[in-house]
Protein backbone atom coordinates (compact mmCIF):
# COMPACT_ATOMS: atom_id res chain seq x y z
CA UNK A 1 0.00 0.00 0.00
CA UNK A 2 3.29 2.46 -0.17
CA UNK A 3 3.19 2.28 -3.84
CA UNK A 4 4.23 5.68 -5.04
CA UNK A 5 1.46 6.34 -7.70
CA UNK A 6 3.34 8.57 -9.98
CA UNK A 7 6.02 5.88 -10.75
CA UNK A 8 3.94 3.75 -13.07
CA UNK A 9 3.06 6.46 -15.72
CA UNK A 10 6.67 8.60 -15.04
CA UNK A 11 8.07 5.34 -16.34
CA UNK A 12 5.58 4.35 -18.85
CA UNK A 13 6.27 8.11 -20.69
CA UNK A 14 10.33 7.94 -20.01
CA UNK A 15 10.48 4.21 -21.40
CA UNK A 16 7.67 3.41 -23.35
CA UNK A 17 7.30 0.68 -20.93
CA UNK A 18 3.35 0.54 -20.91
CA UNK A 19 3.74 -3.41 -19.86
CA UNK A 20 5.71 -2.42 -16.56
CA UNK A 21 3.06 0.35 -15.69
CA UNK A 22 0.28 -2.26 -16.30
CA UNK A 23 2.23 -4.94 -13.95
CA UNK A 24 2.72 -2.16 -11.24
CA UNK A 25 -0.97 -0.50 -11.24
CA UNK A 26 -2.06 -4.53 -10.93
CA UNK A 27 0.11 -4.79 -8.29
CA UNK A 28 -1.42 -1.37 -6.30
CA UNK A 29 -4.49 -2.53 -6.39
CA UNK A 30 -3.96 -5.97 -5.19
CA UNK A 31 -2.34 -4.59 -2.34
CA UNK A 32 -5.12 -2.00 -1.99
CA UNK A 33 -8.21 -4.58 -1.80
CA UNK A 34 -6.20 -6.84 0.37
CA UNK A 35 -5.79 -4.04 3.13
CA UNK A 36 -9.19 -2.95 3.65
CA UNK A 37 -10.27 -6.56 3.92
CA UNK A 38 -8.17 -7.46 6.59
CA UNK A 39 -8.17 -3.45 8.01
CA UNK A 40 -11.42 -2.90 7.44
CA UNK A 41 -11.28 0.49 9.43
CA UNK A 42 -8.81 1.74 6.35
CA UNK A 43 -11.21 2.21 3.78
CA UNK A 44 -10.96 5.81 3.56
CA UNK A 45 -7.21 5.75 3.74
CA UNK A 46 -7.32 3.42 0.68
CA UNK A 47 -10.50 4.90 -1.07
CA UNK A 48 -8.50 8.10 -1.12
CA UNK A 49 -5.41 6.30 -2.75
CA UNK A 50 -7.46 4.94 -5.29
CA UNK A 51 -8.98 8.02 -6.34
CA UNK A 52 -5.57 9.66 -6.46
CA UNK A 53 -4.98 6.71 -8.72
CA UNK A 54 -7.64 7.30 -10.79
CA UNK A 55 -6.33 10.61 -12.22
CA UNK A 56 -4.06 8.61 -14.26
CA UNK A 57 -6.47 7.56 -17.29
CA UNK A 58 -3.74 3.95 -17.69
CA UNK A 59 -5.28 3.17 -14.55
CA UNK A 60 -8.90 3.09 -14.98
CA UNK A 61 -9.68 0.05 -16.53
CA UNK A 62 -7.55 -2.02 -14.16
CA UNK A 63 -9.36 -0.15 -10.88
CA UNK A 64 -12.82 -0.83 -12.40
CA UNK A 65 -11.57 -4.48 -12.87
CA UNK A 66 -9.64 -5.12 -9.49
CA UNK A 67 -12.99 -4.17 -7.73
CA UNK A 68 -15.50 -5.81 -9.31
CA UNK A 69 -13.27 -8.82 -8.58
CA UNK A 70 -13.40 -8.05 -4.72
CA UNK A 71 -17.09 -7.59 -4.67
CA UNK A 72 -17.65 -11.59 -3.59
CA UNK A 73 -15.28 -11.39 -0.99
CA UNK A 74 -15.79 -7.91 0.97
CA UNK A 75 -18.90 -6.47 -0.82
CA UNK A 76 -19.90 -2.92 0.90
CA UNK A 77 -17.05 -1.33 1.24
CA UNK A 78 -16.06 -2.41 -2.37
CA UNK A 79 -19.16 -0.95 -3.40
CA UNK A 80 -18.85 1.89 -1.57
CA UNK A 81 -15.27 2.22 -3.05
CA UNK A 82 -16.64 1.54 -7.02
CA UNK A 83 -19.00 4.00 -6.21
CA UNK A 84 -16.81 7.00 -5.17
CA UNK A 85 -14.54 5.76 -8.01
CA UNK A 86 -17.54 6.47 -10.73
CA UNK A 87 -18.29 9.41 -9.32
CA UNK A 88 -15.00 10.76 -9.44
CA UNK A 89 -15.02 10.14 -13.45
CA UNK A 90 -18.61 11.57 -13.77
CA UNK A 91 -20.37 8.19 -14.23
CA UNK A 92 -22.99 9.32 -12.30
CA UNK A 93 -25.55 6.86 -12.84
CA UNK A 94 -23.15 4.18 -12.01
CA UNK A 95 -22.75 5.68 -8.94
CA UNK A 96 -26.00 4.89 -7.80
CA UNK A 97 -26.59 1.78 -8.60
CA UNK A 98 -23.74 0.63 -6.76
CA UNK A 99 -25.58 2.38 -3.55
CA UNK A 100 -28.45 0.57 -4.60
CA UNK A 101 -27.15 -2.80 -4.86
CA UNK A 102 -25.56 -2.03 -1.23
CA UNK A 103 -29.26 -1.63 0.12
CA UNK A 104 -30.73 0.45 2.77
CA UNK A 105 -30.36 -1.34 6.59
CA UNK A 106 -28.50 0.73 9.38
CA UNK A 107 -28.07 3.83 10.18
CA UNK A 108 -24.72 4.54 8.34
CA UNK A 109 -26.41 2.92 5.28
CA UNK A 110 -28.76 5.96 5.56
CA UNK A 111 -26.52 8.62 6.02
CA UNK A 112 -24.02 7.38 3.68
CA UNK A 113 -27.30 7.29 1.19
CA UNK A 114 -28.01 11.28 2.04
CA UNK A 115 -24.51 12.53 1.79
CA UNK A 116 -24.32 10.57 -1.66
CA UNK A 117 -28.09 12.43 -2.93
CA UNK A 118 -26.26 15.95 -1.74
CA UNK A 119 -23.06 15.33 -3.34
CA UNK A 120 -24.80 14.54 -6.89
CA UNK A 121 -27.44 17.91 -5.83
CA UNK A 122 -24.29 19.67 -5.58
CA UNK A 123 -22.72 18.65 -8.75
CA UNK A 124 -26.18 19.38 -10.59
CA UNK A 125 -27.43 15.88 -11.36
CA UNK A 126 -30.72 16.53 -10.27
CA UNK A 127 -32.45 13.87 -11.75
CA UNK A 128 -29.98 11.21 -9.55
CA UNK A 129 -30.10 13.57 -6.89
CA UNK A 130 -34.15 13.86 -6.35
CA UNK A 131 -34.35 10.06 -7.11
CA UNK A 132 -31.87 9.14 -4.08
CA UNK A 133 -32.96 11.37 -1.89
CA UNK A 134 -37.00 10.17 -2.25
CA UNK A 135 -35.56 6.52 -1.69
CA UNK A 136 -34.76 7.60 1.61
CA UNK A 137 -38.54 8.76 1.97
CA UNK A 138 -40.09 5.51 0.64
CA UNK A 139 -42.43 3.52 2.76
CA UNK A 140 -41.50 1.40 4.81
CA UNK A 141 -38.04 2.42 6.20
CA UNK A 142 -37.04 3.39 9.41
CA UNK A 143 -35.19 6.37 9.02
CA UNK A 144 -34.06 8.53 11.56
CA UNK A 145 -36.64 11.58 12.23
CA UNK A 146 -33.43 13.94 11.73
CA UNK A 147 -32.79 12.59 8.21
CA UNK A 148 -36.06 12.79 7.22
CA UNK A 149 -36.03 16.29 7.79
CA UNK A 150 -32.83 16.60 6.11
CA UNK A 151 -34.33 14.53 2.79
CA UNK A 152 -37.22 16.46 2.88
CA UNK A 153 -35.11 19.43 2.48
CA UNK A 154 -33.11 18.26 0.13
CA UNK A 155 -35.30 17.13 -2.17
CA UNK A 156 -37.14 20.95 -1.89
CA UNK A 157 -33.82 22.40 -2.48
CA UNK A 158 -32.81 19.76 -5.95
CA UNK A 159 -36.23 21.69 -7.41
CA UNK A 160 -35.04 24.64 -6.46
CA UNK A 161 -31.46 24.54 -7.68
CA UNK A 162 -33.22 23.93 -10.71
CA UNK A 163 -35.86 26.27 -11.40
CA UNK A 164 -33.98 29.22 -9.83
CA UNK A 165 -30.65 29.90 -11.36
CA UNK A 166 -28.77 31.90 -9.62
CA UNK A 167 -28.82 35.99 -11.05
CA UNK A 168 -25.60 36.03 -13.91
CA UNK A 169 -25.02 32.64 -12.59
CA UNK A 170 -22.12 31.93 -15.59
CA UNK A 171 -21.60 35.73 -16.19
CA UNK A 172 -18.28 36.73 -16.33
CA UNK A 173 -19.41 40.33 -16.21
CA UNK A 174 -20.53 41.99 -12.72
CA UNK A 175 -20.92 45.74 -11.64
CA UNK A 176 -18.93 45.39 -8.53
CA UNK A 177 -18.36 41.49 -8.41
CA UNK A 178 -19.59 40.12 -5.46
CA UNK A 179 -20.01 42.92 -3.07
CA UNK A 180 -22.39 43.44 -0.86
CA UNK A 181 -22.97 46.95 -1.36
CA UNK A 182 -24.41 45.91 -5.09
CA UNK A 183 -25.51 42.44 -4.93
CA UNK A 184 -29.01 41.60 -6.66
CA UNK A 185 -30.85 39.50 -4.52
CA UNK A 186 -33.17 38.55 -6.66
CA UNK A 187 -33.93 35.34 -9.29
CA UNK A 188 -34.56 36.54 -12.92
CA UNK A 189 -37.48 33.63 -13.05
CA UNK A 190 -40.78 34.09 -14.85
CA UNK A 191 -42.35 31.66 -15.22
CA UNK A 192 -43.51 31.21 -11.83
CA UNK A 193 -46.53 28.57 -12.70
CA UNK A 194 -43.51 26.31 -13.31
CA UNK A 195 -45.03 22.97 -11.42
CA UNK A 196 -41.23 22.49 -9.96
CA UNK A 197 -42.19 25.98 -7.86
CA UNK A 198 -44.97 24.37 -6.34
CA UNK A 199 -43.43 21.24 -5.38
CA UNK A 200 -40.43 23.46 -3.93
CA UNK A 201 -43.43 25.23 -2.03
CA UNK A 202 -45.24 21.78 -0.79
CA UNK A 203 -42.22 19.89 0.28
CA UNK A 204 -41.56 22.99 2.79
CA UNK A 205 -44.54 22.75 3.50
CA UNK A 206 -44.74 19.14 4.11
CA UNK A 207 -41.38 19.14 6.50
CA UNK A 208 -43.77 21.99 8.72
CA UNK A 209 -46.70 19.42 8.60
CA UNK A 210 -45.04 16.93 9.68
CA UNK A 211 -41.71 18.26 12.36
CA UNK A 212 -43.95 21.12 13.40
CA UNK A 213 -41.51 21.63 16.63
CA UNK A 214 -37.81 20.36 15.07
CA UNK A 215 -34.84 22.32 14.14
CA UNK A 216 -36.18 21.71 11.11
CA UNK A 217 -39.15 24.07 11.03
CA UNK A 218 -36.81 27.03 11.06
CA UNK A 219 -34.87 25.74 8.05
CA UNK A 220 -38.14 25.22 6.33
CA UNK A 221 -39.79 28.31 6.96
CA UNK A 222 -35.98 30.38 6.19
CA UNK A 223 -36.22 28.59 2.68
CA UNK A 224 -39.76 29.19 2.38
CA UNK A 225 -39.34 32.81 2.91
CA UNK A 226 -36.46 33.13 0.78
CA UNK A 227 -38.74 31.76 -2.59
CA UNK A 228 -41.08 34.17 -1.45
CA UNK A 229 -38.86 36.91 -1.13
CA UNK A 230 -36.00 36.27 -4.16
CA UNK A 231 -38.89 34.65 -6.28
CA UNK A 232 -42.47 35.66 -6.07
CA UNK A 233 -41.70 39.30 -4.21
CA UNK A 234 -44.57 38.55 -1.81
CA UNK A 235 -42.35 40.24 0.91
CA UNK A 236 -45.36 40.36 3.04
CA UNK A 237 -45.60 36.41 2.68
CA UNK A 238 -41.81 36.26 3.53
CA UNK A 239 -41.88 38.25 6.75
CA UNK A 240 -43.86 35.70 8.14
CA UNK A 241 -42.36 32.84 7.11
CA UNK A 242 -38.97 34.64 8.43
CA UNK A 243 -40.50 35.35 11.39
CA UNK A 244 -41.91 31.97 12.30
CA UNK A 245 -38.32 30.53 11.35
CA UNK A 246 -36.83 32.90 14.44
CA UNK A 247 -39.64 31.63 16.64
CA UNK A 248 -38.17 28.21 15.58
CA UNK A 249 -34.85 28.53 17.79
CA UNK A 250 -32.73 28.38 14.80
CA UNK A 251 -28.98 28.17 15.32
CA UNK A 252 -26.84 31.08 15.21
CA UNK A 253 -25.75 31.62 11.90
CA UNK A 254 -29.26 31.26 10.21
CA UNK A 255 -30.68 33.61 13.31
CA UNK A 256 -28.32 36.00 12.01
CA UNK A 257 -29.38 35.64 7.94
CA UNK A 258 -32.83 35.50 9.00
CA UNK A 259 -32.40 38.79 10.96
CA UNK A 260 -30.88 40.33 7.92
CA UNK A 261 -33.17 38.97 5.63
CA UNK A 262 -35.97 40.96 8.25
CA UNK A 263 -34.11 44.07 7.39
CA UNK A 264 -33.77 43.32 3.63
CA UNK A 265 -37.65 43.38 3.48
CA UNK A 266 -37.97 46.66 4.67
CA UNK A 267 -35.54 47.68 1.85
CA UNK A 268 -36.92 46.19 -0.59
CA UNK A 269 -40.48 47.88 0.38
CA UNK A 270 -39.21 50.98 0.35
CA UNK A 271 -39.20 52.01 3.76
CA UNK A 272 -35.57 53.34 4.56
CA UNK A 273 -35.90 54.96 7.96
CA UNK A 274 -37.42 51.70 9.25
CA UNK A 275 -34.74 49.99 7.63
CA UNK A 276 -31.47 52.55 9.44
CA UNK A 277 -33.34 52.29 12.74
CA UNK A 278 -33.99 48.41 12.09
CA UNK A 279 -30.20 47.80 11.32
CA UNK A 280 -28.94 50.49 13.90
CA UNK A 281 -30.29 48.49 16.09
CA UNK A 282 -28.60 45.36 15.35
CA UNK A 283 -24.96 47.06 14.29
CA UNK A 284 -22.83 45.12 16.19
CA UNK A 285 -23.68 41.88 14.88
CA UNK A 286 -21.01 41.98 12.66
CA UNK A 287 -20.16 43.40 9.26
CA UNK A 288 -23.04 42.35 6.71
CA UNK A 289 -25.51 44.16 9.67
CA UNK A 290 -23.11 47.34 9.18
CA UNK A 291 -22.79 47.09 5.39
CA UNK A 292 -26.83 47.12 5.51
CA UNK A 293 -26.90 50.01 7.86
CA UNK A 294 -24.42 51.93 5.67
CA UNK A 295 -26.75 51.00 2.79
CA UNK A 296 -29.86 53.55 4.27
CA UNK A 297 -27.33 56.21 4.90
CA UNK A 298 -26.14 56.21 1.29
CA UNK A 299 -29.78 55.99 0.12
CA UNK A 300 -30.93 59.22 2.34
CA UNK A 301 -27.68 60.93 0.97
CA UNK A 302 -25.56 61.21 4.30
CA UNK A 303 -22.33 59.60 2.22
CA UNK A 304 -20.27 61.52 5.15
CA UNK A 305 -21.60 59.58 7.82
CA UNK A 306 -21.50 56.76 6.00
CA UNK A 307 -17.55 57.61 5.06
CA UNK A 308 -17.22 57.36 8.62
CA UNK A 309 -18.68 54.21 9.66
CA UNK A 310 -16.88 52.47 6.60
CA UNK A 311 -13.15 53.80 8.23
CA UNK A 312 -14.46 52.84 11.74
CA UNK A 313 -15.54 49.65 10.65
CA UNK A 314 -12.09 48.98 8.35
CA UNK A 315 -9.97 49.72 11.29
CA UNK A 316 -11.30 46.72 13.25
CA UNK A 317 -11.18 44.15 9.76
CA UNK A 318 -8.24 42.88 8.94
CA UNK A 319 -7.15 42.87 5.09
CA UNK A 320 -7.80 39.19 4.55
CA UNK A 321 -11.23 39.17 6.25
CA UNK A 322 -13.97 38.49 3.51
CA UNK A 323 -15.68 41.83 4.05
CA UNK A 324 -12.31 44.08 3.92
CA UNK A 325 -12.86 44.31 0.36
CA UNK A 326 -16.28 45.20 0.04
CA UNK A 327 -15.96 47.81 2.43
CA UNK A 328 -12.79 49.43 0.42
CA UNK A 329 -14.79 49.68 -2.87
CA UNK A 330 -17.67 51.22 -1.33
CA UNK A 331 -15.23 53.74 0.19
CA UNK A 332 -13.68 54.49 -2.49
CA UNK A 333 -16.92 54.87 -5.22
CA UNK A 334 -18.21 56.73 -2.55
CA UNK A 335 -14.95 59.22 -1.93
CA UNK A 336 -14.85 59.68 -5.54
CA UNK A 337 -18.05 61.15 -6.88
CA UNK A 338 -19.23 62.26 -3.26
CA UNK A 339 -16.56 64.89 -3.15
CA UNK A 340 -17.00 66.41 -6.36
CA UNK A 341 -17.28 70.04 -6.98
CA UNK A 342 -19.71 70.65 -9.79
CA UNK A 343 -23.77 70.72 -9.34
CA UNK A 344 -24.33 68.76 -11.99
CA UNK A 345 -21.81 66.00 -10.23
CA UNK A 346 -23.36 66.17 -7.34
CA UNK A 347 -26.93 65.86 -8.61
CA UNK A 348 -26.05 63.16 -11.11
CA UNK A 349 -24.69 61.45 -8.24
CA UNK A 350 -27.77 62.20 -6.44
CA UNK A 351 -29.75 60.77 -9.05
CA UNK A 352 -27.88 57.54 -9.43
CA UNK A 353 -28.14 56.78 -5.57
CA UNK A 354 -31.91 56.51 -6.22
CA UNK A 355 -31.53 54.07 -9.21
CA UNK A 356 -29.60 52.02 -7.07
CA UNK A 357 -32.30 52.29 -4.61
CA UNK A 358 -34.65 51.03 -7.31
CA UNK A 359 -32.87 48.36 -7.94
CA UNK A 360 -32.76 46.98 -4.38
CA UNK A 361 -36.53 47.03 -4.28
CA UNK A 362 -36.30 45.22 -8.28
CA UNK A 363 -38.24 48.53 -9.91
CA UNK A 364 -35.38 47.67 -12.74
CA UNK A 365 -37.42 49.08 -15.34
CA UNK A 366 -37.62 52.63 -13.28
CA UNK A 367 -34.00 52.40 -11.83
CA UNK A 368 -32.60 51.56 -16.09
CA UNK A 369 -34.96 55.37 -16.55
CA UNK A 370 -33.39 57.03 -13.82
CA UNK A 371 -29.96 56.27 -15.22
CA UNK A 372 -31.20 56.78 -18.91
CA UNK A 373 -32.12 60.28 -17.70
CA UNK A 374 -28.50 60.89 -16.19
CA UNK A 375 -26.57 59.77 -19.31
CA UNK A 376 -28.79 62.78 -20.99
CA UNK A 377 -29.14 65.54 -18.57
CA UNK A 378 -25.63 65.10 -17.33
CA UNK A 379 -23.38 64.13 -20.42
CA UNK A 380 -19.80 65.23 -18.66
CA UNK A 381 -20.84 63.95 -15.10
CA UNK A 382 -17.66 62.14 -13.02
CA UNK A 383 -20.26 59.08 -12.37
CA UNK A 384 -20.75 58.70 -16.38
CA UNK A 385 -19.03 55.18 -16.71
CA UNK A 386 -20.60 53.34 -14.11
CA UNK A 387 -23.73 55.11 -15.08
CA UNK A 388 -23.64 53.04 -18.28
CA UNK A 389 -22.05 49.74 -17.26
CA UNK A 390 -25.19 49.85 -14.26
CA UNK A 391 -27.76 50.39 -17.08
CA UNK A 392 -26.40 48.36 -19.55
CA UNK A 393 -26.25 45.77 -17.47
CA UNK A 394 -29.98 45.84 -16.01
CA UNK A 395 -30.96 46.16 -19.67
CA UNK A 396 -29.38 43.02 -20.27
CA UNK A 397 -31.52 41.77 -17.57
CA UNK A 398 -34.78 42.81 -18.68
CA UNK A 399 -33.79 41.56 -22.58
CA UNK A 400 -33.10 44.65 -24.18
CA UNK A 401 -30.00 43.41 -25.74
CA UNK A 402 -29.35 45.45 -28.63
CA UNK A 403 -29.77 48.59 -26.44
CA UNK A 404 -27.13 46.95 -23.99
CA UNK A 405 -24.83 46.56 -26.78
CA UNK A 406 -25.30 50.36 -27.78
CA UNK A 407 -24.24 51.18 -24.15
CA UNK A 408 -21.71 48.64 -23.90
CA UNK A 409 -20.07 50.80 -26.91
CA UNK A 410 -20.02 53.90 -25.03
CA UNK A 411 -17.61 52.25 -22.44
CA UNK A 412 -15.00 52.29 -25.37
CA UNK A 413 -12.66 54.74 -23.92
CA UNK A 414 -13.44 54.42 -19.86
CA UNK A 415 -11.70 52.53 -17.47
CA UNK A 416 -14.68 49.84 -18.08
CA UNK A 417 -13.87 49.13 -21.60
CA UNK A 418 -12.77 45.12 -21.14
CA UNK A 419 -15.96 44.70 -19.27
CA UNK A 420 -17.97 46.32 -21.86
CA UNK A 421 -16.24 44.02 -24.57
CA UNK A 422 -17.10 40.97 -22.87
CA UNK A 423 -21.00 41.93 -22.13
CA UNK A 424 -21.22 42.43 -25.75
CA UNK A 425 -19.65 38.70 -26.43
CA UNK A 426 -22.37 37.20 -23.79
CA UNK A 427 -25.41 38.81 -24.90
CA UNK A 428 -23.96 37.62 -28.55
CA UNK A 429 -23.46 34.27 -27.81
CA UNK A 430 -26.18 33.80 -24.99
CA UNK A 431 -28.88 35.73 -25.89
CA UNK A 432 -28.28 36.08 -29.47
CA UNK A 433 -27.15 32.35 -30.22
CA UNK A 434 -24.48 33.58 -32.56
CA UNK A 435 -20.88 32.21 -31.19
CA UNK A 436 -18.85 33.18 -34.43
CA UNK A 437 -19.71 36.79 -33.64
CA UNK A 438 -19.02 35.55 -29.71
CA UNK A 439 -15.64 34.46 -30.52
CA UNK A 440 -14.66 37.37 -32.42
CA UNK A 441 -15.33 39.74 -29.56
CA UNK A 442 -14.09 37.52 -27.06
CA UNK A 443 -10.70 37.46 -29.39
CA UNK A 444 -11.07 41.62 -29.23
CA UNK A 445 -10.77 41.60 -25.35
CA UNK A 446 -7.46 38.96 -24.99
CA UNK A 447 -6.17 41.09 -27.69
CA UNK A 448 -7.02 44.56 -26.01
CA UNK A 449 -6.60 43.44 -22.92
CA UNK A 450 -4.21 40.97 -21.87
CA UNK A 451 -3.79 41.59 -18.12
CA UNK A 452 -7.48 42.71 -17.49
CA UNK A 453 -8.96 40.49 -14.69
CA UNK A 454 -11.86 39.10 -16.90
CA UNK A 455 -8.72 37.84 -19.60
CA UNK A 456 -8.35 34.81 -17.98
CA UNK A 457 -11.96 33.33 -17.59
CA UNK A 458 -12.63 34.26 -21.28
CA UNK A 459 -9.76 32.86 -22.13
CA UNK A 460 -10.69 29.78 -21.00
CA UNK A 461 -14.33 30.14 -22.06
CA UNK A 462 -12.77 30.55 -25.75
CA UNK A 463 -10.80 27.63 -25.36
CA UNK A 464 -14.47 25.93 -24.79
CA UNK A 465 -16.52 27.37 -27.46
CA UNK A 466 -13.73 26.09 -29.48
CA UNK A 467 -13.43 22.28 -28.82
CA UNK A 468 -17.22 22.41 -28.66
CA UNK A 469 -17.24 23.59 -32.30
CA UNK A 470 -14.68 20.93 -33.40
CA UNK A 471 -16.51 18.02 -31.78
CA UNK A 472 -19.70 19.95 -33.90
């Protein structure tokens, strides 16, 4: 079991000597099977090997083989192993059967079952995913109360990892990239008669009906309030379910994101002051309560107190903490155009605090006016270039795409030119269906711009697009 992986196929490339590599990967996993038989208590140890092993695509056939072969003799770990192995190399559906043929008895059979149905959730196999976790449902068992719950959940959460994509989920184009000060929080989804929407709603549901006092009713009601609130905009319907999840004793990091997610209601309704006093109250929580309450201030206009509170608050972060960042952008958009001299600066700047506003409460169609009416009352205005990238970007969103490419072209000489290139290129080939145009843009920005921080991912993305046309 010492077998130094990386021998075989250094040897097998330095000598040609593919019959040697063959002999010695044999040899591994001879070695490997007859461990975890006799040291049963090693079969993560040597599942881990294996899978190391697996990377080397000489070794595949021979690790498929050598475990079949131990099936008669030590069957459920060997299963378990095969099964890990196939979902390592995305054979997915071979996966499962191997958990099937290893059955459903004890409790470690169970939970091994539910962390295998998350794992294929997670890696967007939803079809596997919502059939293993309703085996764990099925009549019949005796499943732990706890993992019922957790099933329950999961299977609500497979539907909605698959009705709800995430907003420019694939995008390689953001206004301020994941920040908090700018996030969207919610889905672009319209078709909300979509059955899978009301079987996301009635599986909630059903984990309420039937763990009405578990740690699971908080959960429930926190995911039920979050469709409500990202999807549908019933913020009214959302509050309560929030509320009932707080009622719920939920542990302390979802108290927290429910308590936020309070706050964020009021926001999105429009109702500011409630919203300062709401998060004033709860400012020491931690940063994402502070970044909220600096969030009002900017909206009523007080960007001097809300300087302030940014440098108080960056003095107690440390660089590498998550939040350092999106504190340091804000500070410095808001230094920038908050300090300007002119009147037309400062009501542009005026102006484009409400559209942001708008945008939090998802009036895109009046925020992509209010920013419209900026670009033509205030040509010269400071804020002019993230006036456009904003609006061309929520125009995107509500499919105006040729009027998103005509403001993308307007970015052709501001610091948000490689951005604007690469908008264009998505709304080509995503929108527009038309990759050859795609490509050609995408080409424009790694010639323009080879150190810009989008280069790489579209790079890459070209690199796609391209084998994808030769296998075509």
């Amino acid at each position: 079991a010492r077998i130094n992986l990386k021998l075989p196929q250094a040897l097998a490339l330095e000598s040609g000597n593919y019959y040697y590599a063959r002999r010695v990967y044999n040899r591994a996993m001879t070695e490997y099977l007859l461990f975890i038989r006799y040291q049963p208590r090693q079969v993560k140890f040597v599942t881990s090997r294996i899978l190391l092993m697996s990377d080397e695509s000489e070794a595949q056939p021979f690790i498929e083989t050598g475990l079949f072969a131990e099936i008669p003799y030590n069957e459920k770990p060997t299963r378990e192993l095969l099964s890990a192995y196939y979902f390592k190399t995305q054979q997915y559906k071979k996966a499962l059967n191997q958990h099937q043929l290893m059955g459903l008895e004890t409790d470690d059979d169970f939970q091994s079952w539910f962390a295998f149905a998350e794992s294929l959730r997670l890696e967007r196999q939803f079809d596997l995913a919502l059939e293993s976790y309703s085996a764990l449902l099925s009549p019949g068992l005796e499943v732990p109360s706890k993992l019922t719950g957790q099933a329950l959940i999961g299977l609500a959460q497979t539907f909605e990892d698959q009705i709800l994509p995430k907003n420019d989920q694939g995008s390689m184009v953001h206004y301020f990239t994941d920040n908090v000060f700018f996030e969207n929080h919610f889905y672009l989804f319209r078709n909300i008669s979509d059955p899978s929407v009301q079987t996301a709603f009635t599986l909630y549901d059903s984990v309420l009906i039937k763990m009405p006092a578990s740690s699971f009713s908080a959960q429930a009601n926190y995911r039920l309030g979050e469709l409500q609130y990202r999807l549908t905009r019933n913020f009214d319907g959302a509050l309560k379910a929030y509320e009932a999840a707080l009622r719920s004793h939920p542990d302390n990091e979802l108290e927290a994101q429910l308590r936020i997610r309070i706050g964020d209601i009021l926001l999105a309704q429009g109702k500011i002051e409630e919203a300062r006093n709401y998060f004033y109250n709860d400012f020491n929580r931690g940063p994402e309560f502070k970044a909220r309450f600096i969030q009002t201030l900017v909206y009523q206009g007080e960007i001097d107190s809300a300087l302030i509170i940014i440098d108080e608050t960056m003095k107690s972060l440390p660089p590498m903490n998550p939040w350092f960042n999106d504190f340091l952008e804000m500070k410095d958009f808001l230094s920038q155009y908050s300090m300007a001299q002119s009147d037309d600066d400062h009501e542009s700047f005026r102006l484009y605090l409400t559209a942001e506003m708008l945008v939090r409460q998802y009036k895109l169609s009046e925020s992509v006016e209010t920013l419209a009416y900026i670009r033509d009352s205030f040509p010269s205005a400071q804020l002019m270039p993230y006036v456009i990238l904003r609006e061309a970007i929520l125009r995107r969103k509500l499919e105006q795409f040729e009027e998103a490419i005509k403001l993308a072209e307007l970015l052709s000489d501001t610091p948000f030119h490689d951005k604007a290139i690469v908008l264009t290129g998505e709304i080509q080939e995503v929108e527009m269906k038309n990759t050859r145009d795609a490509l050609t843009t995408y080409h424009l920005l790694l010639e323009k711009y080879p150190t810009s921080m989008v280069t790489e991912p579209v790079r890459l993305h070209v690199r796609e697009l391209t084998q994808a046309g030769k296998e075509h």
